[in-house]
Protein backbone atom coordinates (compact mmCIF):
# COMPACT_ATOMS: atom_id res chain seq x y z
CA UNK A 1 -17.91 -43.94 -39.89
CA UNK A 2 -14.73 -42.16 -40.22
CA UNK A 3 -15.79 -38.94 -37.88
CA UNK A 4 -16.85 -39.98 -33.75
CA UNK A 5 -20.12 -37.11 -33.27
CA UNK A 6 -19.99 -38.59 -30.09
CA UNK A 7 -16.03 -37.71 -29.33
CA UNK A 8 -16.61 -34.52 -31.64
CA UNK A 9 -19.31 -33.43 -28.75
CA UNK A 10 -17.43 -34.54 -25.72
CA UNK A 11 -20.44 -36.85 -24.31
CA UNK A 12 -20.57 -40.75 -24.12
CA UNK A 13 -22.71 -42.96 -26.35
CA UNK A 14 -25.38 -42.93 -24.03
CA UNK A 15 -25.55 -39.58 -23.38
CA UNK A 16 -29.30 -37.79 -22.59
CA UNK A 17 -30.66 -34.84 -24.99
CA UNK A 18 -30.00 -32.39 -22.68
CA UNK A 19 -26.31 -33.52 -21.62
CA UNK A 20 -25.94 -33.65 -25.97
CA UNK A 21 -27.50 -30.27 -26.02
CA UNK A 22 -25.42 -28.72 -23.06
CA UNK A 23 -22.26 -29.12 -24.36
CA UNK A 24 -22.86 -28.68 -28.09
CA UNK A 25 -24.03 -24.77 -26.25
CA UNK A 26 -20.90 -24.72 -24.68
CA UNK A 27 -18.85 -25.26 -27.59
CA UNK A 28 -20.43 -23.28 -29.70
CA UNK A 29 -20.08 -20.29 -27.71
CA UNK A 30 -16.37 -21.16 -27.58
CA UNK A 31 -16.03 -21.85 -31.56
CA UNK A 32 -18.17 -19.46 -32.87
CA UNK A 33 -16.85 -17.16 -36.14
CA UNK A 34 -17.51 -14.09 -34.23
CA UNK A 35 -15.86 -15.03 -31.52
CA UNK A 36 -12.30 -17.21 -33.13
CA UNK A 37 -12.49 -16.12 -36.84
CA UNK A 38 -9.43 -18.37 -37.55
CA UNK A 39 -10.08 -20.64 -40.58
CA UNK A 40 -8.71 -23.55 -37.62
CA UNK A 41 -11.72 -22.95 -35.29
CA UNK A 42 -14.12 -22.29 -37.83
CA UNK A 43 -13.98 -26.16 -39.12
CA UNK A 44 -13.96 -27.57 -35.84
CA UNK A 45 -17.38 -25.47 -35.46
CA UNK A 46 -18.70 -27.00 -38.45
CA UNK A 47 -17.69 -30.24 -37.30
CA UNK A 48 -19.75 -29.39 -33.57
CA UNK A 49 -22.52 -28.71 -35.50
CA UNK A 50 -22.77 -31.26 -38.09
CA UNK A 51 -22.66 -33.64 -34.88
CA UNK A 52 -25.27 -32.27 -32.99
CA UNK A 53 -27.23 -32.10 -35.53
CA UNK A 54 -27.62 -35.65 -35.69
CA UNK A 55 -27.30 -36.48 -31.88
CA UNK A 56 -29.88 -33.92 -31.43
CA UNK A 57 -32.42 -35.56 -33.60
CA UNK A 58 -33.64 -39.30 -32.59
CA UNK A 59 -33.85 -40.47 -35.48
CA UNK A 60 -31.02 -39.82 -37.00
CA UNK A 61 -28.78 -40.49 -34.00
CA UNK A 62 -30.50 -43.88 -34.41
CA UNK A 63 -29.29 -44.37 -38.07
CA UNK A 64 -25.64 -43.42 -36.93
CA UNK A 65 -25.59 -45.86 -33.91
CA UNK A 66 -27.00 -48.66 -36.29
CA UNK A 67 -23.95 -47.31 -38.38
CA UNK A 68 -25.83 -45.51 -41.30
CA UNK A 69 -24.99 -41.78 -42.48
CA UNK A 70 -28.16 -39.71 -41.70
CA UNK A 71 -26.27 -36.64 -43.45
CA UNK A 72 -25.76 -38.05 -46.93
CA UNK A 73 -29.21 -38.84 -47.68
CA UNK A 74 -29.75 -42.25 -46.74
CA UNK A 75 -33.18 -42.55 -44.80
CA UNK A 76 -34.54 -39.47 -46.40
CA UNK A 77 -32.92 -37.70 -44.42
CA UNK A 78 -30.97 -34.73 -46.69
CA UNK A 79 -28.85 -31.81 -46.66
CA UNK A 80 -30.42 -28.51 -44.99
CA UNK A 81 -32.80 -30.46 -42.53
CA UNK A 82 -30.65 -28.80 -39.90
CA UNK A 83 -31.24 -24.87 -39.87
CA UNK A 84 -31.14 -21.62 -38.23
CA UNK A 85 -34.40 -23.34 -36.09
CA UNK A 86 -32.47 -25.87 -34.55
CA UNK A 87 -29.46 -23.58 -33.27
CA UNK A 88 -31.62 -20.93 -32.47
CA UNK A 89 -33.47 -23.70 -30.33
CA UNK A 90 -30.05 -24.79 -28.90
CA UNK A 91 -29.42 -21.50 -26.93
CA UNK A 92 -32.18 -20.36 -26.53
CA UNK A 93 -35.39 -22.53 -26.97
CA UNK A 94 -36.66 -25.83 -24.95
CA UNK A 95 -35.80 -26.14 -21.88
CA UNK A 96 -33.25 -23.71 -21.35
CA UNK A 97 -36.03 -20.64 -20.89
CA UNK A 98 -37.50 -22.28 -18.82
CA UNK A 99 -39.53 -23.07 -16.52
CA UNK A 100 -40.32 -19.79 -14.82
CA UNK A 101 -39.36 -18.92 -11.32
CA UNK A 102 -42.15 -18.52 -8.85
CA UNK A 103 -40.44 -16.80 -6.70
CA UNK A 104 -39.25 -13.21 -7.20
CA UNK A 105 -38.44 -9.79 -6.54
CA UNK A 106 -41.66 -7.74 -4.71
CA UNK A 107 -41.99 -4.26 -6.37
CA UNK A 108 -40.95 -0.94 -4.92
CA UNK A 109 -43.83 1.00 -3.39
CA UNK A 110 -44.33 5.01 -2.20
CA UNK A 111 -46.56 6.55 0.45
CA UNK A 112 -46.49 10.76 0.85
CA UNK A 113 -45.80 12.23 4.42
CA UNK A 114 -46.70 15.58 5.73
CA UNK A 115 -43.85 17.07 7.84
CA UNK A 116 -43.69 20.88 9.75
CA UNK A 117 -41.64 22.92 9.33
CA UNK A 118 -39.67 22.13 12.49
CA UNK A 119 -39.11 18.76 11.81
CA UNK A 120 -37.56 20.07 7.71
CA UNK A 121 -35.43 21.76 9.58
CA UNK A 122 -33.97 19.65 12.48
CA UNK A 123 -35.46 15.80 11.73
CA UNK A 124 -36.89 13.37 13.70
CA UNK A 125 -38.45 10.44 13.56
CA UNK A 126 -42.10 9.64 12.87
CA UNK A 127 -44.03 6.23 13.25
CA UNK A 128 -46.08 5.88 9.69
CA UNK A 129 -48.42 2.71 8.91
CA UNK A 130 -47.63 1.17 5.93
CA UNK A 131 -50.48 -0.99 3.92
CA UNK A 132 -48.41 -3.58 1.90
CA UNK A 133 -47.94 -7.40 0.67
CA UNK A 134 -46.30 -9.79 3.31
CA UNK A 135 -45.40 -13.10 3.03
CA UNK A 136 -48.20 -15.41 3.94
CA UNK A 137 -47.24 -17.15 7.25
CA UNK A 138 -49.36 -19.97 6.96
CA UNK A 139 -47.62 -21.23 3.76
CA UNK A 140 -44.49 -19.43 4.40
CA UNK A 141 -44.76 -17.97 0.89
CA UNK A 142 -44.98 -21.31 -0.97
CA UNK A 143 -48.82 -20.79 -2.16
CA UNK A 144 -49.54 -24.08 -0.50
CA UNK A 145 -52.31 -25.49 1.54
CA UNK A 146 -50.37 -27.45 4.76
CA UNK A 147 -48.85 -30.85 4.09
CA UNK A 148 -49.19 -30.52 0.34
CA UNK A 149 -46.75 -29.51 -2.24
CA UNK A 150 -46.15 -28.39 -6.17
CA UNK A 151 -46.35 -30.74 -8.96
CA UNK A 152 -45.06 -31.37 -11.98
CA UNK A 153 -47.27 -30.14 -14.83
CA UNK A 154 -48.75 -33.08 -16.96
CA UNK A 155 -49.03 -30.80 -20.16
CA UNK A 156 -45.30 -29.70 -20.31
CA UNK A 157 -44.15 -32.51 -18.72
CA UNK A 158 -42.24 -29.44 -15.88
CA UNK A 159 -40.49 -26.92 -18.82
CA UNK A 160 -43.02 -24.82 -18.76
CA UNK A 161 -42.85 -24.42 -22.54
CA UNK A 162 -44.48 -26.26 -25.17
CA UNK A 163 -42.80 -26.50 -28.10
CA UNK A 164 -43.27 -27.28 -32.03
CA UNK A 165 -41.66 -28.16 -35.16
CA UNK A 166 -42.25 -26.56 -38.46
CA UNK A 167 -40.44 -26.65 -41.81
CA UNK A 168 -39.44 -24.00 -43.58
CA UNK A 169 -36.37 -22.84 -46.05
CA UNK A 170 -34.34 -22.37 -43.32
CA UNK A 171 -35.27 -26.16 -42.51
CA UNK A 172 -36.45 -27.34 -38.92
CA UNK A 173 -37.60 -24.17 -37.18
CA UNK A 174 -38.83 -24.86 -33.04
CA UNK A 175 -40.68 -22.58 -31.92
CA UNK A 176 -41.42 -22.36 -28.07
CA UNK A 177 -44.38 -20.76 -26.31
CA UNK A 178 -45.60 -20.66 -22.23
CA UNK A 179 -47.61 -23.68 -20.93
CA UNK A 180 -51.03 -22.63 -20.66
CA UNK A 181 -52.08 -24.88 -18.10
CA UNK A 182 -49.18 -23.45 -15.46
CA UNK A 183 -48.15 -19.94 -17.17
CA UNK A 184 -44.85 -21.06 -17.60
CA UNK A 185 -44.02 -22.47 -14.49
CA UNK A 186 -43.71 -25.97 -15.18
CA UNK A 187 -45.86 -26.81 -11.69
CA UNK A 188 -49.10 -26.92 -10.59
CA UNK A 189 -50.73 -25.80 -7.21
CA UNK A 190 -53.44 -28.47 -7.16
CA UNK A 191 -54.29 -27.37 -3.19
CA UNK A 192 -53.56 -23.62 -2.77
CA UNK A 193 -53.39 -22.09 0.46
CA UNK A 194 -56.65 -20.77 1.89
CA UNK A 195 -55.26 -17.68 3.59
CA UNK A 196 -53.50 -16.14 0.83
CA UNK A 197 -55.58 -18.28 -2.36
CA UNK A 198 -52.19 -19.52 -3.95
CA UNK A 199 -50.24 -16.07 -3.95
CA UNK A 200 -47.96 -16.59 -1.20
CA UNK A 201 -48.69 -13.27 0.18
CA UNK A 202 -51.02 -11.18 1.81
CA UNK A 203 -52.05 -7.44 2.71
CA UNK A 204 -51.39 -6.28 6.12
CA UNK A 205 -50.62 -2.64 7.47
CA UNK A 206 -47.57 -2.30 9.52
CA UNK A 207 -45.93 0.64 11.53
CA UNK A 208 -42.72 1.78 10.70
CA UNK A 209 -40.52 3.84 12.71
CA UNK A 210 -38.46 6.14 10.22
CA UNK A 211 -35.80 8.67 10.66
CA UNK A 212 -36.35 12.39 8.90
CA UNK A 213 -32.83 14.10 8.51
CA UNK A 214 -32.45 17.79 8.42
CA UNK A 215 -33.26 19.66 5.63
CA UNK A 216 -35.57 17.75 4.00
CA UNK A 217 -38.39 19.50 1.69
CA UNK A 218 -41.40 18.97 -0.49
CA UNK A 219 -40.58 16.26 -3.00
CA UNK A 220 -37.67 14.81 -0.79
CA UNK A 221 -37.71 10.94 -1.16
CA UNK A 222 -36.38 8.64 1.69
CA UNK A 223 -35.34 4.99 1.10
CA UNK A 224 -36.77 2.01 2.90
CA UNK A 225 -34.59 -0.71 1.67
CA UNK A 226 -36.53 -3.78 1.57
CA UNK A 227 -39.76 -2.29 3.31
CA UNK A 228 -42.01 -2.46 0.35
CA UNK A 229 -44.00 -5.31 -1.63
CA UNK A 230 -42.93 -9.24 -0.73
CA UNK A 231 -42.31 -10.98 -3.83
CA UNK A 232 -43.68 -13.82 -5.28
CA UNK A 233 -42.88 -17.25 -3.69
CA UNK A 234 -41.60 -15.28 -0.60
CA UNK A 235 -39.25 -13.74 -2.82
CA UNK A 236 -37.26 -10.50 -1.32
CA UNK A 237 -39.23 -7.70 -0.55
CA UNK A 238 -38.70 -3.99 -3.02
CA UNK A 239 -37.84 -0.94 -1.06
CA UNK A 240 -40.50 1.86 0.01
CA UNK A 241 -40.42 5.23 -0.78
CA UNK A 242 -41.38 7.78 1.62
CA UNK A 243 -42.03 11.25 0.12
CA UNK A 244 -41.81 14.25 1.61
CA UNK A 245 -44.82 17.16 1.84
CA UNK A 246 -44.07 20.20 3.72
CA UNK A 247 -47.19 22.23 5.54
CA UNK A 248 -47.28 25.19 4.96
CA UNK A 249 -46.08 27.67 8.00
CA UNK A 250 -47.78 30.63 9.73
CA UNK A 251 -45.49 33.18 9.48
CA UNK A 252 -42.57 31.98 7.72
CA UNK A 253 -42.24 30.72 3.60
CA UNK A 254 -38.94 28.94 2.27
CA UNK A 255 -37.10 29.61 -0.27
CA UNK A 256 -34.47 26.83 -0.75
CA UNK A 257 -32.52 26.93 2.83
CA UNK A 258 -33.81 30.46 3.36
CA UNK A 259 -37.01 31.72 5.20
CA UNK A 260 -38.90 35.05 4.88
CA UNK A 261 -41.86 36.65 6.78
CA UNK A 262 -43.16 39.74 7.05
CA UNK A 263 -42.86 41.88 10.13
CA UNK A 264 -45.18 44.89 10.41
CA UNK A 265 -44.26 47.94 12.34
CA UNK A 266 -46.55 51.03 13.04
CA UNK A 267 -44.97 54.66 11.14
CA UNK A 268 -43.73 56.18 14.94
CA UNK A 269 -41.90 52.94 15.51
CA UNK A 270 -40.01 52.82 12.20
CA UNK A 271 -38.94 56.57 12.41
CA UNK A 272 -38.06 56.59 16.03
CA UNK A 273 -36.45 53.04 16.04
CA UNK A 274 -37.41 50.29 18.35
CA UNK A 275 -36.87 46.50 19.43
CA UNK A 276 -39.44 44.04 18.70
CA UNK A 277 -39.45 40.21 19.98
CA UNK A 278 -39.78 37.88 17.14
CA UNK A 279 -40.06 33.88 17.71
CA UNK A 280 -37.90 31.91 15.08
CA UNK A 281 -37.70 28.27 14.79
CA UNK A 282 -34.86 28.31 17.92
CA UNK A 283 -36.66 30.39 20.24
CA UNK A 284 -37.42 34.34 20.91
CA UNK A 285 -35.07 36.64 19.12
CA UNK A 286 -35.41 40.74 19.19
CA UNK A 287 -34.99 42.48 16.12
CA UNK A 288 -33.52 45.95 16.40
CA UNK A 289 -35.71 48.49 14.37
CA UNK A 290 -33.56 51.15 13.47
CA UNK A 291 -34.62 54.70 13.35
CA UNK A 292 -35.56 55.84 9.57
CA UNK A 293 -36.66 52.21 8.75
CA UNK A 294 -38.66 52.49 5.48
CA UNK A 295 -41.00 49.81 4.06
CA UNK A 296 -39.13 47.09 1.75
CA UNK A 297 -36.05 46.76 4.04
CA UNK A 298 -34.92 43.61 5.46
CA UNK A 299 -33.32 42.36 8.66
CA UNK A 300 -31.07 39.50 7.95
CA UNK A 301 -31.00 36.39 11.05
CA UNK A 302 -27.93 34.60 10.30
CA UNK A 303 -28.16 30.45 10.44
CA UNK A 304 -31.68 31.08 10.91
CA UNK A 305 -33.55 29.01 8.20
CA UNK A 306 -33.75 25.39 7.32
CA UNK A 307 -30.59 22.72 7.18
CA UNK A 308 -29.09 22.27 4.27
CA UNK A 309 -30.20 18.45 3.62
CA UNK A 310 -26.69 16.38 3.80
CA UNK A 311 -24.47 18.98 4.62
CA UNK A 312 -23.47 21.49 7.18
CA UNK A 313 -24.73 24.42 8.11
CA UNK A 314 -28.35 26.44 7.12
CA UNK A 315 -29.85 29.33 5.96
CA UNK A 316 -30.76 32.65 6.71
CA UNK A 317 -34.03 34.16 8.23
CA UNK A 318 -35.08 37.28 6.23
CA UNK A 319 -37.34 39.63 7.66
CA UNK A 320 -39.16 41.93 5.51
CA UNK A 321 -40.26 45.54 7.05
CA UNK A 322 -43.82 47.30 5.77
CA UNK A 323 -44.30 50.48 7.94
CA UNK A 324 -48.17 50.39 8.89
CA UNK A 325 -50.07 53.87 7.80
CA UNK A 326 -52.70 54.86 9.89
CA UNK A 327 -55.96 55.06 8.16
CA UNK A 328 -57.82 56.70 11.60
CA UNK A 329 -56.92 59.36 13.16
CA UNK A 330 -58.57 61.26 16.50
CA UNK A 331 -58.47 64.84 16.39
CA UNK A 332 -55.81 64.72 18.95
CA UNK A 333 -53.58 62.40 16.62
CA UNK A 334 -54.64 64.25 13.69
CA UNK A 335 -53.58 67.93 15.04
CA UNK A 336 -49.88 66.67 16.58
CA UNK A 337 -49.71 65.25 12.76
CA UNK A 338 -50.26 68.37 11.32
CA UNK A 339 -47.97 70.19 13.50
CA UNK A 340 -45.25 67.67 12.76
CA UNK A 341 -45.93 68.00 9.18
CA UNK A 342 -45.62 72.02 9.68
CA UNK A 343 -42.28 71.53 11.73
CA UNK A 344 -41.21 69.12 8.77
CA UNK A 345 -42.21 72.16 6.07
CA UNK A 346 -44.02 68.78 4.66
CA UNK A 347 -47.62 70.84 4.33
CA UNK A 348 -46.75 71.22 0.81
CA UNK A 349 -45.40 68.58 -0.63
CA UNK A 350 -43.88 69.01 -4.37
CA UNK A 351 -43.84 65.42 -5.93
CA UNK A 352 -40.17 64.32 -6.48
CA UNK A 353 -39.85 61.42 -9.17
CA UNK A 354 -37.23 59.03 -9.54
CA UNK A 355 -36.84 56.07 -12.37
CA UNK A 356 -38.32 52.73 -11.64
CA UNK A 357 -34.82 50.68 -10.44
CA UNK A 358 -36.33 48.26 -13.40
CA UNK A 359 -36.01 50.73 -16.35
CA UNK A 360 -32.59 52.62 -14.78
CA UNK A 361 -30.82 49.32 -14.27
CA UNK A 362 -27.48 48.27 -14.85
CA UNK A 363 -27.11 48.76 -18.80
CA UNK A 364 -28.66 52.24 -18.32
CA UNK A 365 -26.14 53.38 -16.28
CA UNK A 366 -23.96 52.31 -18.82
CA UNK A 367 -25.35 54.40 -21.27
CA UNK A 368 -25.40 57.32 -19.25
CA UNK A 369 -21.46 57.08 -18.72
CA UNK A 370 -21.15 56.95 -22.16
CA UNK A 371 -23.16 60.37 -23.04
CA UNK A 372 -21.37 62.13 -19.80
């Protein structure tokens, strides 16, 4: 015959399927219309695929060894026999799929810890047991009982796919689907390892020794890389996930990098003035009470409050002043009251009203310099 499929393909004459199939992949990619559009290349791919179209199928390649032409009818063999199927099949079906790995990538896992508010703010580290897959040791991963090995499924002959032929008007169409006898894997565990029943892994709880850095919070997530589930096959493990829950503090409550309490101070202390000792996350600090304090106003701590999580510096510590009203007097208490009240000319008192900072905001006074 006038055209070589053999010398068209790049393979000898006693080439195997797959080393036909290999390279008629490779060349395709390479001649493909989408990918050289020339008119040149475009024949040349026609001329790739006429000849593996016949090398591919046995019979035919038999006809054109014997010398025959199994693409101009002879044989029964007719125009169109070859279709989207068989390319399709080429890149993508028989054995190139497969067979499956068994060994792969373990999956990422996530366990919550609680944290104080000390350790938010300055870190630490913190031993935490950790209940997750490990690679078996008695099989080293492998799934196998001692002294035995995989073998070669008898149903898909190790491709882990079977595969079928149908005609339709597109011609041969191969379809491929996963071995049922080894899910896709193309081997067989015909003695499994008793410890871990074939999986390669097993549970176990470990401790892990962890480092917390400043400023974490509620919802903060640290990375474990490759702390979490082994994979299949003693595949590499995921990561783990450590997520941060703050308690909730005694005195103080965050707001971001900031922290707030309350500090209560009787009525003679907040119109006289005083100093009052107040622990803070770095020790005893006194807070100067100055004379005239009213209810509502705040002390601000500088560099007080939490870290700021990967950066410098932290936040402030606000502290919030409510003047305590006593609700029992003594007579004693009750008549120096009076008597200050009468030295005050505050016997009497005519009510004095003043718009709500919420309705008199910042547009009001607008308005008002507009009608002045």
């Amino acid at each position: 015959m006038a055209t070589d499929y053999y010398d068209v393909l790049g393979v000898s004459r006693d080439a195997t399927p797959e080393e036909i199939k290999r390279s008629y992949r490779k060349l395709a990619r390479e001649l493909h219309p989408d990918v050289n559009p020339d008119e040149a290349t475009q024949d040349r791919f026609k001329d790739v695929t006429a000849a593996y179209e016949v090398l591919s199928d046995p019979e035919k390649r038999q006809m054109y060894d014997l010398g025959g032409d199994p693409r101009g009818g002879a044989g029964g063999f007719g125009p169109g026999t070859f279709g989207f199927g068989d390319i399709m099949d080429a890149f993508f079906g028989g054995q190139s799929r497969g067979p499956r790995q068994r060994v792969s990538r373990g999956k990422d896992a996530m366990i919550r810890l609680q944290v104080d508010l000390n350790e938010a703010t300055f870190g630490g580290t913190r031993d935490i047991a950790v209940d997750t897959a490990v690679a078996c040791a008695d099989c080293s991963g492998m799934g196998t009982a001692p002294n035995t090995d995989v073998v070669p499924c008898t149903m898909c002959q190790g491709r882990g796919e079977i595969q079928s032929v149908q005609r339709s008007f597109l011609g041969q169409v191969m379809t491929s689907r996963p071995c049922p006898q080894c899910q896709g894997f193309g081997t067989l565990i015909p003695h499994p390892c008793p410890e871990c029943s074939g999986d390669g892994r097993v549970r176990t709880r470990r401790t892990l020794t962890i480092k917390i850095p400043p400023g974490v919070e509620t919802g903060t997530r640290i990375q474990l890389r490759g702390e979490g589930e082994v994979g299949q096959g003693g595949g590499p493990a995921g990561d783990l996930y450590v997520e941060i829950v703050e308690k909730q503090h005694e005195f103080f409550t965050r707001e971001g990098d900031d922290l707030h309490c309350t500090l209560t101070v009787p009525m003679t202390a907040a119109a006289l003035g005083t100093a009052i000792p107040l622990t803070t996350l770095d020790g005893d600090e006194t807070i100067e009470v100055k004379a005239g304090t009213q209810s509502g106003q705040r002390i601000v701590l500088r560099q007080k409050g939490t870290a700021r999580l990967r950066s410098s510096g932290r936040g402030d510590l606000y502290v919030h002043i409510e003047v305590a009203t006593p609700t029992k007097l003594d007579e004693r208490q009750e008549e120096l009251l009076r008597e200050l009240a009468a030295i005050r000319n505050e016997e009497r008192i005519e009510p004095t009203l003043h718009q709500s900072s919420s309705q008199g905001g910042f547009f009001s006074r607008i308005r008002d310099a507009f009608h002045s």
